[in-house]
N, C-alpha and C. Protein backbone atom coordinates (compact mmCIF):
# COMPACT_ATOMS: atom_id res chain seq x y z
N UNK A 1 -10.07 10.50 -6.74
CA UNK A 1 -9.51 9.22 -7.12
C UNK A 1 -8.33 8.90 -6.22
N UNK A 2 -8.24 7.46 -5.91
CA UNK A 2 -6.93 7.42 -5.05
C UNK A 2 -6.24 6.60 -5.96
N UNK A 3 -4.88 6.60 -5.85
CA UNK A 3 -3.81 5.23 -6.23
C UNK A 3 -3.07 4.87 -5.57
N UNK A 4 -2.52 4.20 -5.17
CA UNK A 4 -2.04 2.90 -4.09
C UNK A 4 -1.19 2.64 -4.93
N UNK A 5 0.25 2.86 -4.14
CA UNK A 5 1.78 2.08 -4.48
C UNK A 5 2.23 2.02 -3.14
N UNK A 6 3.51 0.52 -3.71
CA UNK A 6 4.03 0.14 -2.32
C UNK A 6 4.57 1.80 -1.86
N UNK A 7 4.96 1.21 -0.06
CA UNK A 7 5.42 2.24 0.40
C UNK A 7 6.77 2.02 0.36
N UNK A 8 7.81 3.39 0.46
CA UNK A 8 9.23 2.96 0.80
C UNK A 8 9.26 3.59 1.74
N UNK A 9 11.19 3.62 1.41
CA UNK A 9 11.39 4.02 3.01
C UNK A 9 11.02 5.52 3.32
N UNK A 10 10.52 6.39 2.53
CA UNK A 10 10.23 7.59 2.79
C UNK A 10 9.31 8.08 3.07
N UNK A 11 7.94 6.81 2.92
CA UNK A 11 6.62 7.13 3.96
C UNK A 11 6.86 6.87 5.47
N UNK A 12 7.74 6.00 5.87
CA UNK A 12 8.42 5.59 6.88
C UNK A 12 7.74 6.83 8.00
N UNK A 13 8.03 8.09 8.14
CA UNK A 13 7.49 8.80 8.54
C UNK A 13 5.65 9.43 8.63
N UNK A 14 5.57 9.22 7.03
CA UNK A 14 3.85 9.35 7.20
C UNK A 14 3.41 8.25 7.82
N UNK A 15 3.59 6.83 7.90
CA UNK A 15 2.83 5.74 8.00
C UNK A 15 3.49 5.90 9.87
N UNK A 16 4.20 6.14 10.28
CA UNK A 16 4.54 6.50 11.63
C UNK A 16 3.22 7.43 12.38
N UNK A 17 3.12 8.46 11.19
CA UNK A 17 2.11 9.87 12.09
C UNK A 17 0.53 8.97 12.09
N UNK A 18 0.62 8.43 10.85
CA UNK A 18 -1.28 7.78 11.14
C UNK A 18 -1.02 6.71 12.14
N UNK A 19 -0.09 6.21 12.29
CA UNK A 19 -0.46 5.11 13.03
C UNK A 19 -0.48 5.73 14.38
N UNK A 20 -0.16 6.56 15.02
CA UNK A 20 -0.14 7.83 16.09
C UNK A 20 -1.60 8.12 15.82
N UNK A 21 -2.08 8.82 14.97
CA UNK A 21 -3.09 9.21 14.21
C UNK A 21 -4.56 8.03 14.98
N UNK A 22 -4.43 6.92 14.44
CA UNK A 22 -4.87 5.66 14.51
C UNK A 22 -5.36 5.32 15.82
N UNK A 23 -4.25 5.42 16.98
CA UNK A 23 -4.07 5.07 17.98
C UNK A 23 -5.15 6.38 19.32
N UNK A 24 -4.66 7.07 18.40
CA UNK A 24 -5.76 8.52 18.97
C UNK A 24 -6.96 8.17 18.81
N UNK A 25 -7.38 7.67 17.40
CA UNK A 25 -8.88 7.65 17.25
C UNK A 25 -9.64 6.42 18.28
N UNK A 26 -8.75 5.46 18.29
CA UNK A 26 -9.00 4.21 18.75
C UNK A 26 -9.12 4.35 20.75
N UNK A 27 -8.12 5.56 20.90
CA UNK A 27 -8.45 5.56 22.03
C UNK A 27 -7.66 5.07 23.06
N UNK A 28 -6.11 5.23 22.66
CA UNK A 28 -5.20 4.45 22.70
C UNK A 28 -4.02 5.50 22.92
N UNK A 29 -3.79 6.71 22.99
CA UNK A 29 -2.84 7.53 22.41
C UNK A 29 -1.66 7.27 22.82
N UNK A 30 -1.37 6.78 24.13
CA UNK A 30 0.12 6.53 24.69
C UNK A 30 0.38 5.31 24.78
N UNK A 31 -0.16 4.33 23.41
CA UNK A 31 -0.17 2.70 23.29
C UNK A 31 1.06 2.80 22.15
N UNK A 32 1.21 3.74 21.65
CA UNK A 32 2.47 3.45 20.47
C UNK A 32 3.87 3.57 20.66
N UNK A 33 4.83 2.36 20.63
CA UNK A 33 5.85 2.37 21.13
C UNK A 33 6.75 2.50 20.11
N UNK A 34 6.11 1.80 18.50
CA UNK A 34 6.90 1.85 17.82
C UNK A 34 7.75 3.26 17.07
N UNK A 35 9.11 3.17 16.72
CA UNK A 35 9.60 3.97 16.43
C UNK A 35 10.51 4.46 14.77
N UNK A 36 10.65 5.36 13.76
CA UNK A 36 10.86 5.19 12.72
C UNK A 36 11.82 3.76 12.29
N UNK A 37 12.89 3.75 13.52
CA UNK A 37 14.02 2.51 13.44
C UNK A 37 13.17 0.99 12.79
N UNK A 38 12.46 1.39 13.94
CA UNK A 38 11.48 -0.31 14.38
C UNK A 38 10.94 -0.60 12.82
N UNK A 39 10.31 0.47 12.52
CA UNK A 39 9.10 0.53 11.36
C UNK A 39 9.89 0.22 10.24
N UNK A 40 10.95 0.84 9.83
CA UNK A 40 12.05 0.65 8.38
C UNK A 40 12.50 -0.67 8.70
N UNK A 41 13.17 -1.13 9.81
CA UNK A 41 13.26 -2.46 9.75
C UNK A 41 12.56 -3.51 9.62
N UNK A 42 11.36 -3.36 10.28
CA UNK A 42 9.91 -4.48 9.97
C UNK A 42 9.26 -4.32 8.25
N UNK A 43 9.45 -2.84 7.57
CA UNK A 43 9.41 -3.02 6.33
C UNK A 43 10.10 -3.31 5.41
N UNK A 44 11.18 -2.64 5.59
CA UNK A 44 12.55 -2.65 4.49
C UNK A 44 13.69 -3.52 4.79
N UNK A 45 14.14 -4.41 6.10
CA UNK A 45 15.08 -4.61 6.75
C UNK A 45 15.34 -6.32 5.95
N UNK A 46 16.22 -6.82 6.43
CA UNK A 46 16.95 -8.10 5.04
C UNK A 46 15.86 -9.10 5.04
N UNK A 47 14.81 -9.00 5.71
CA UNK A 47 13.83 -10.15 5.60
C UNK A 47 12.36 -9.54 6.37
N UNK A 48 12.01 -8.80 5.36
CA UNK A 48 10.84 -8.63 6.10
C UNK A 48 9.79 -8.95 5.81
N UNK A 49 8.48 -9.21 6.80
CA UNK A 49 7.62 -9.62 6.97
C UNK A 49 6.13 -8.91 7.46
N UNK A 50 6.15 -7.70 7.51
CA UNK A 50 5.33 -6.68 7.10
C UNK A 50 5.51 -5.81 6.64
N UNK A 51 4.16 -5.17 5.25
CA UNK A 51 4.17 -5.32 4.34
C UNK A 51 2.85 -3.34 4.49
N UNK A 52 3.80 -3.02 3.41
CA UNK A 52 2.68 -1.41 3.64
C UNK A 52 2.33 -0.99 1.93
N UNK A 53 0.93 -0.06 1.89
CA UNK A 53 0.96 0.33 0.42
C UNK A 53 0.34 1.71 1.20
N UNK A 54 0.55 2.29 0.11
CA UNK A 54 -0.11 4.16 0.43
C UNK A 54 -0.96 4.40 -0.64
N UNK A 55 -1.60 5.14 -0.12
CA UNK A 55 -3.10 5.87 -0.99
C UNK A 55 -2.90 7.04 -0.81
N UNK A 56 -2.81 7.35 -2.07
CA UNK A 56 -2.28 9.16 -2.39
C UNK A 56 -3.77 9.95 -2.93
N UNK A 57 -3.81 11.01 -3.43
CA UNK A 57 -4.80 11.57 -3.80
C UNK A 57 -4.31 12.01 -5.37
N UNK A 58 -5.17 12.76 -5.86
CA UNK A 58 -4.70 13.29 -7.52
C UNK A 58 -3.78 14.05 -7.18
N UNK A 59 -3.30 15.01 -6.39
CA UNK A 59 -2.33 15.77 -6.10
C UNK A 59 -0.94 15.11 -5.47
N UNK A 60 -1.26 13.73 -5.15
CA UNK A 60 0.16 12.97 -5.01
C UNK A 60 -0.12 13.22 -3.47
N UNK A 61 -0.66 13.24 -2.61
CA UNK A 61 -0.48 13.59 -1.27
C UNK A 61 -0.67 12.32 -1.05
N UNK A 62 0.36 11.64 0.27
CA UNK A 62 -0.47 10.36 0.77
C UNK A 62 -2.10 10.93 2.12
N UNK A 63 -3.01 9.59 1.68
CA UNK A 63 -4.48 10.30 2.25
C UNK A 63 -4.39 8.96 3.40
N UNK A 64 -4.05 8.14 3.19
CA UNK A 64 -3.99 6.81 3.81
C UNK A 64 -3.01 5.58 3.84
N UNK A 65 -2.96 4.48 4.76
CA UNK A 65 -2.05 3.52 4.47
C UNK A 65 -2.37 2.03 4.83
N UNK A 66 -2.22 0.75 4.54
CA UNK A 66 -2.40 -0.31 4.83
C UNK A 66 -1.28 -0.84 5.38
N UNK A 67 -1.08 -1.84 6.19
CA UNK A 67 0.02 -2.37 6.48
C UNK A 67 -0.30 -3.70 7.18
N UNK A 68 0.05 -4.87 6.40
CA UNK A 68 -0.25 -5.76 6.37
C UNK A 68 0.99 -7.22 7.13
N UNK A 69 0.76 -8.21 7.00
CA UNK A 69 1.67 -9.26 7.49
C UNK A 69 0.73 -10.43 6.87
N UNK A 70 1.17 -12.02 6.18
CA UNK A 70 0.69 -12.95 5.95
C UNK A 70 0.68 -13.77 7.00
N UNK A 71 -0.54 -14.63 7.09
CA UNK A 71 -1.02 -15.84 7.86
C UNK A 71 -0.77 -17.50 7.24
N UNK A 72 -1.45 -17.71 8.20
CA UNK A 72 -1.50 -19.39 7.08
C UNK A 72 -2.74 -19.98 7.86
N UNK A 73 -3.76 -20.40 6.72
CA UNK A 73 -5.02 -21.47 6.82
C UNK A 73 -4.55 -22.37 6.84
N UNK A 74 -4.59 -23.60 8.35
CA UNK A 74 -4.36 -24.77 8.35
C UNK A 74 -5.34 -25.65 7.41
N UNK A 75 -6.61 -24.92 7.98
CA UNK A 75 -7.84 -25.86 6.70
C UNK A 75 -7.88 -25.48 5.81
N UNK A 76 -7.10 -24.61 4.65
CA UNK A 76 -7.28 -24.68 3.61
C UNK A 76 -5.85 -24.59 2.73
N UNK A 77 -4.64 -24.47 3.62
CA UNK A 77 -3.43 -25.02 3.22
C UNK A 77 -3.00 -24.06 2.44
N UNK A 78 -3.15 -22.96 2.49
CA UNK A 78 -2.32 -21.59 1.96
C UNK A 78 -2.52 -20.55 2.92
N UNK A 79 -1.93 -19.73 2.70
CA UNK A 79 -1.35 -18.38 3.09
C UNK A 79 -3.00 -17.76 2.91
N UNK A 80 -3.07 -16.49 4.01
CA UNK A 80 -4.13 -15.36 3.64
C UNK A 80 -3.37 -14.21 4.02
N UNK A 81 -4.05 -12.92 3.93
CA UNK A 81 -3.63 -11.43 4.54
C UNK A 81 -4.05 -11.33 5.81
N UNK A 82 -3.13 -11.03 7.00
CA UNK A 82 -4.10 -10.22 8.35
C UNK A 82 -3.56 -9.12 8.28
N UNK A 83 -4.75 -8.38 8.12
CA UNK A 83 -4.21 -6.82 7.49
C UNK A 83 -4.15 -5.62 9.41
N UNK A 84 -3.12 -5.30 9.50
CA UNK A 84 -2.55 -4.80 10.52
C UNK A 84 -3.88 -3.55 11.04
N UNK A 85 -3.42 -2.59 10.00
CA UNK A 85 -3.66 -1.34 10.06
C UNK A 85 -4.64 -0.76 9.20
N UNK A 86 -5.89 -0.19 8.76
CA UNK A 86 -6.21 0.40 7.47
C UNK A 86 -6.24 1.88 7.73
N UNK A 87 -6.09 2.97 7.57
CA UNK A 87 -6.23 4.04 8.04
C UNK A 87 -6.18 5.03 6.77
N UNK A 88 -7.49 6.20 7.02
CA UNK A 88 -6.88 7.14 5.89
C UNK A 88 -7.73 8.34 7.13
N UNK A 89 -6.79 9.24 6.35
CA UNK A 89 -6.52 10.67 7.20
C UNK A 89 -8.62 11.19 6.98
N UNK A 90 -8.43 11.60 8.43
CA UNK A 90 -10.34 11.92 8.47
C UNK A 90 -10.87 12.85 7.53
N UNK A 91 -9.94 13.99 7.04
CA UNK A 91 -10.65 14.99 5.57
C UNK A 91 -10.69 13.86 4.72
N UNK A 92 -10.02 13.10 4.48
CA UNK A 92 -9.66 12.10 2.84
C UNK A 92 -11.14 11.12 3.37
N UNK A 93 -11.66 10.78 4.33
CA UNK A 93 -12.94 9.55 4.29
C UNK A 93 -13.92 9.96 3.10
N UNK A 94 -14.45 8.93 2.87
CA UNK A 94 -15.49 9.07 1.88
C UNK A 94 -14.82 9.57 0.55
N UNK A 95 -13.37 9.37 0.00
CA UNK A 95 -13.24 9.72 -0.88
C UNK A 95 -12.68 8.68 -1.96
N UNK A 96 -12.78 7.69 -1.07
CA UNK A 96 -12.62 6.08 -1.85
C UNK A 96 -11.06 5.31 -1.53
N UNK A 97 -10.27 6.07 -0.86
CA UNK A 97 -8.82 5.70 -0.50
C UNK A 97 -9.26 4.37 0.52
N UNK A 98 -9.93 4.25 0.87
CA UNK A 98 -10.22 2.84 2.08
C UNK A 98 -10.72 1.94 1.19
N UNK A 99 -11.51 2.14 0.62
CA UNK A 99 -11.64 1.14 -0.06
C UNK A 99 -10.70 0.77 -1.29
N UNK A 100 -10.33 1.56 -2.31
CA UNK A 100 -9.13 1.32 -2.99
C UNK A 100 -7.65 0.29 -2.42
N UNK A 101 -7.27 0.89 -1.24
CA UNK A 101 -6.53 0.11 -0.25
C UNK A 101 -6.91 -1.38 0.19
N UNK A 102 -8.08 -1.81 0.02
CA UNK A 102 -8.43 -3.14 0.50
C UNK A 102 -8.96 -3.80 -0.55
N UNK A 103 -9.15 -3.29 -1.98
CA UNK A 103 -9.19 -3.56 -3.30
C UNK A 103 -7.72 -4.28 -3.22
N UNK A 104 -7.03 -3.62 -3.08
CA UNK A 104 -5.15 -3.58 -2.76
C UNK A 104 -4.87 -4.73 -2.87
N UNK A 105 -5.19 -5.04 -1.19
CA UNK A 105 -5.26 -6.47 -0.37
C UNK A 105 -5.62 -7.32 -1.11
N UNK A 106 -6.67 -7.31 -1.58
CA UNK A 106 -7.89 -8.74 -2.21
C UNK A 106 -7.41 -9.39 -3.45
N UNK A 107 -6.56 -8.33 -4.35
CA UNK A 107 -5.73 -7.93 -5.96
C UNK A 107 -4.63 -9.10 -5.40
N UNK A 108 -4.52 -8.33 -4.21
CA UNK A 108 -2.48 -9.12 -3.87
C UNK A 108 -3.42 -11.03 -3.42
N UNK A 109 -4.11 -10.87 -2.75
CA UNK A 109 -4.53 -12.07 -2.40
C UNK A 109 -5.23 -13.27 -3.24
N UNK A 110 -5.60 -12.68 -4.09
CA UNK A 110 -6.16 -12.82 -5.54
C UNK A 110 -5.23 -13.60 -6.18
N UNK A 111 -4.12 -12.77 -6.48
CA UNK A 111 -3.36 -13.06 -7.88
C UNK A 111 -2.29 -14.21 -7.37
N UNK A 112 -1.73 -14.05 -5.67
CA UNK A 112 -1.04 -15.14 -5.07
C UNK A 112 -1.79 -16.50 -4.79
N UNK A 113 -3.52 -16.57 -4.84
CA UNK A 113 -3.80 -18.01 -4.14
C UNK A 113 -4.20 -18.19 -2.90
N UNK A 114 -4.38 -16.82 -1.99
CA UNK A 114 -4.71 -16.50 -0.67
C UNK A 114 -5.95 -16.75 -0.59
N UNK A 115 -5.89 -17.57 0.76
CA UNK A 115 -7.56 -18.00 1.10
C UNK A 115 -8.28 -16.36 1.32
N UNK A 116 -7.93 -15.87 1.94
CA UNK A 116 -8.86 -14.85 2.91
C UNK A 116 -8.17 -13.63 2.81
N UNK A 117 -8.51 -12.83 3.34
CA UNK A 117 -8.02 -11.46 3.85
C UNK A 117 -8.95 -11.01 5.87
N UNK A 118 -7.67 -11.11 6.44
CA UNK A 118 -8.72 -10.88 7.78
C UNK A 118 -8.36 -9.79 8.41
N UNK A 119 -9.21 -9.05 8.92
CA UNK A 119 -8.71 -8.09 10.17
C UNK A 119 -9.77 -7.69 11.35
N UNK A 120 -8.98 -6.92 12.26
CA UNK A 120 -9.71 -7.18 13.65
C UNK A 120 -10.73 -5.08 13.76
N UNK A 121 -11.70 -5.31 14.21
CA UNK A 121 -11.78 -3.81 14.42
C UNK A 121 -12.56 -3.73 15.70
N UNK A 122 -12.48 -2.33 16.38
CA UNK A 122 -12.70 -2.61 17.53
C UNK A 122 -14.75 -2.78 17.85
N UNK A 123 -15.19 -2.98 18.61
CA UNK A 123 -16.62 -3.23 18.39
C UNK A 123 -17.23 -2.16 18.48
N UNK A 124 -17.07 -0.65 18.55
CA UNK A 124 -17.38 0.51 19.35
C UNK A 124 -17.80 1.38 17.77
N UNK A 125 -16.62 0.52 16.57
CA UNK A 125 -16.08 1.41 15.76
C UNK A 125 -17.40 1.60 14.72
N UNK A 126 -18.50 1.63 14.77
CA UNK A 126 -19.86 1.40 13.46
C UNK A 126 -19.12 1.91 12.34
N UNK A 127 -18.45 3.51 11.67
CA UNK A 127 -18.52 3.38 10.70
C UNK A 127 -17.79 2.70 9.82
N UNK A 128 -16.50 2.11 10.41
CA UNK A 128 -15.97 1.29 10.37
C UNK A 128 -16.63 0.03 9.67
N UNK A 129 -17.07 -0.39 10.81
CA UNK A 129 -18.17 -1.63 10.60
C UNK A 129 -18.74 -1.88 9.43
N UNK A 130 -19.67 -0.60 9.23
CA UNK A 130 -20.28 -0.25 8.71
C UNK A 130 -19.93 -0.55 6.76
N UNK A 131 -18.82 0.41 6.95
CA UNK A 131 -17.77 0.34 5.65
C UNK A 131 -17.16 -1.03 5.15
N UNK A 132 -16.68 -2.13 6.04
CA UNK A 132 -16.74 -3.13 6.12
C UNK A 132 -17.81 -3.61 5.32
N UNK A 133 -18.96 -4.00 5.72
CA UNK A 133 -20.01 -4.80 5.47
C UNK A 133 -20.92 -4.24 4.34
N UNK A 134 -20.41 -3.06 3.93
CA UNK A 134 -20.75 -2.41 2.32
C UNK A 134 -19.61 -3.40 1.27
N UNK A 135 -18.58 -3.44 1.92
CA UNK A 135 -17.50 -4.26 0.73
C UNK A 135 -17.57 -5.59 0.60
N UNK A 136 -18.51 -6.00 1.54
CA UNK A 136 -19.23 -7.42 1.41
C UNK A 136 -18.21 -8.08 2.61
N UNK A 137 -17.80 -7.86 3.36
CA UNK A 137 -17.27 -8.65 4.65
C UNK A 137 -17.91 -8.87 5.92
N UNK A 138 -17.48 -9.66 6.51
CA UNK A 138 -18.68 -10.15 7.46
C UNK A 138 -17.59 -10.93 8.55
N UNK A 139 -18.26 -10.11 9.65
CA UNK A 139 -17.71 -10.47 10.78
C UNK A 139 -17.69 -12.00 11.07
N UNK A 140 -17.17 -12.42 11.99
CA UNK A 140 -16.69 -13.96 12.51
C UNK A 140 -17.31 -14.25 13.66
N UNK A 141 -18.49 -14.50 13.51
CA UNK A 141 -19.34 -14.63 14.21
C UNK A 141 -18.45 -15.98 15.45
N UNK A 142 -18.79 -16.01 16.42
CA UNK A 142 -18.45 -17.13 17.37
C UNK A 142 -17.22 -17.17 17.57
N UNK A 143 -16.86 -16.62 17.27
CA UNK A 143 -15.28 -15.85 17.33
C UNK A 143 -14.32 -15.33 18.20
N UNK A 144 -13.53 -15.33 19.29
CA UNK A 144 -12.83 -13.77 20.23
C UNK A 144 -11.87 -13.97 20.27
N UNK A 145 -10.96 -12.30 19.79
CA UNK A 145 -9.83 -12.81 19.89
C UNK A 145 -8.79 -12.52 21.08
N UNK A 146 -8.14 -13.29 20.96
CA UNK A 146 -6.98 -13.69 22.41
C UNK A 146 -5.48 -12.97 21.94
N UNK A 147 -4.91 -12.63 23.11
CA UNK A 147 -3.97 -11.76 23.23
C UNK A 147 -3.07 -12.25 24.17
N UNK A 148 -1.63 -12.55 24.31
CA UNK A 148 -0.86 -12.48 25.35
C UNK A 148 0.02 -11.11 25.22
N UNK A 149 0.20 -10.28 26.03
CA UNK A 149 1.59 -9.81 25.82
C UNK A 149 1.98 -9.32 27.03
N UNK A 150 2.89 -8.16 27.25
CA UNK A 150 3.34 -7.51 28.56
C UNK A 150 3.72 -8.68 29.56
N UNK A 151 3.30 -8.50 30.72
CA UNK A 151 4.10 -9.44 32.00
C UNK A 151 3.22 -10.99 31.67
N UNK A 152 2.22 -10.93 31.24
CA UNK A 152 1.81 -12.41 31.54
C UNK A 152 2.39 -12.90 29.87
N UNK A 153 2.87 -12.41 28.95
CA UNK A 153 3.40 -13.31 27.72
C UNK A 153 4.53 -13.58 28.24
N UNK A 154 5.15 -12.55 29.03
CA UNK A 154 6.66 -12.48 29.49
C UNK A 154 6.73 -13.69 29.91
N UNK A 155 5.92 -13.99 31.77
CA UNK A 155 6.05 -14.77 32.65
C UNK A 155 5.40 -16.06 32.15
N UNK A 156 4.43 -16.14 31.11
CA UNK A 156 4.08 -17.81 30.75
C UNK A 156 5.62 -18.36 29.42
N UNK A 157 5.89 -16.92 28.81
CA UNK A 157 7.16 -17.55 27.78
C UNK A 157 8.50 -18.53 28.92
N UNK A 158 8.20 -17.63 29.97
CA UNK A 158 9.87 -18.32 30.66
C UNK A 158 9.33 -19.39 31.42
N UNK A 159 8.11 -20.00 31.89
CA UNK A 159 7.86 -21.16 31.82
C UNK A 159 8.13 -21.91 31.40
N UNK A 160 8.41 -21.66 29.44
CA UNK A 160 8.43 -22.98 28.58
C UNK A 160 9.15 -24.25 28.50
N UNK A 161 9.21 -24.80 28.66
CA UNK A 161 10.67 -25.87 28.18
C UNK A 161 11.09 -26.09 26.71
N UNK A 162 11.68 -25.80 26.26
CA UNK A 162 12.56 -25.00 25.24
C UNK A 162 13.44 -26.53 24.88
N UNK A 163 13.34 -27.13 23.57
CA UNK A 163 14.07 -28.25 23.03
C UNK A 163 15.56 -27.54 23.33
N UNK A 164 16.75 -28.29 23.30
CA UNK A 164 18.05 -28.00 23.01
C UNK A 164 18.43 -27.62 21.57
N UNK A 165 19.25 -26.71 21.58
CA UNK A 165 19.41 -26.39 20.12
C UNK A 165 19.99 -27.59 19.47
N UNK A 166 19.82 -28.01 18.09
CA UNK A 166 20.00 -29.33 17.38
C UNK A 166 22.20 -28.64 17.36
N UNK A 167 22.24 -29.97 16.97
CA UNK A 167 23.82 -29.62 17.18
C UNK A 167 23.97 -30.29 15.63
N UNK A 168 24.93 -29.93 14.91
CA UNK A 168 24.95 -29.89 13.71
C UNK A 168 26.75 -29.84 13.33
């Protein structure tokens, strides 16, 4: 059985190692920059805006974690979930913590009025996929998604022309 409570600041560290964890499986290992600082502040810090829950086991161990951030549907004029991260540790698969965790999501999205719940996975990933499309989700067909970052977000941001700050 899993149960899912928010995280504080003291998973701060577990939700650090899977996402390391994460980044390994994905194929990625020296893609993670973020650091405990970064992570407590993006969760816990005076206004934050992503959002984590943990999946423990009967013995209280965390097995997994979600970590989420809200969107907004222009066509349907509310808020949804784009869920960051889903991850549970590879002994814990198949023991219902992934799915419990995105039960999570759907509960929180549910009870607020949220159009959707979305997230991205890589195309390589089947069981993934796979697991996905057992919980009744379905890819976005016609779909791709776009990315700026590193030197070309850098070099098209300082392009911009930038209004003057309003004077007040």
């Amino acid at each position: 059985m899993s149960v899912i409570r928010p995280a504080t600041r003291h998973d701060v560290p577990a939700i650090l190692r899977m996402i390391h964890e994460l980044a390994h499986y994905e194929k990625e290992p020296d893609a993670v920059r973020n650091t405990p600082e970064l992570l407590d502040q993006a969760l816990f810090g005076d206004n934050p805006r992503v959002f984590a829950a943990m999946a423990e086991d009967d013995a209280g161990d965390v097995q997994g974690f979600a970590l989420w951030s809200l969107n907004y549907s222009t066509w349907e004029g509310v808020h949804g979930i784009y869920l960051e991260d889903l991850y549970v540790s590879p002994e814990a698969r198949g023991d219902g913590h992934g799915k419990a965790l995105l039960q999570h999501l759907a509960a929180i999205a549910v009870e607020n009025g949220y159009a959707r719940v979305d997230w991205s996975v890589l195309d390589w990933n089947e069981p993934s996929i796979n697991f996905y499309r057992r919980l009744g989700a379905r890819p976005m067909d016609g779909w791709s998604t776009f990315r700026l970052t590193g030197e070309a977000l850098d070099m098209f941001g300082r392009t911009a022309s930038l209004p003057a700050p309003a004077r007040g």
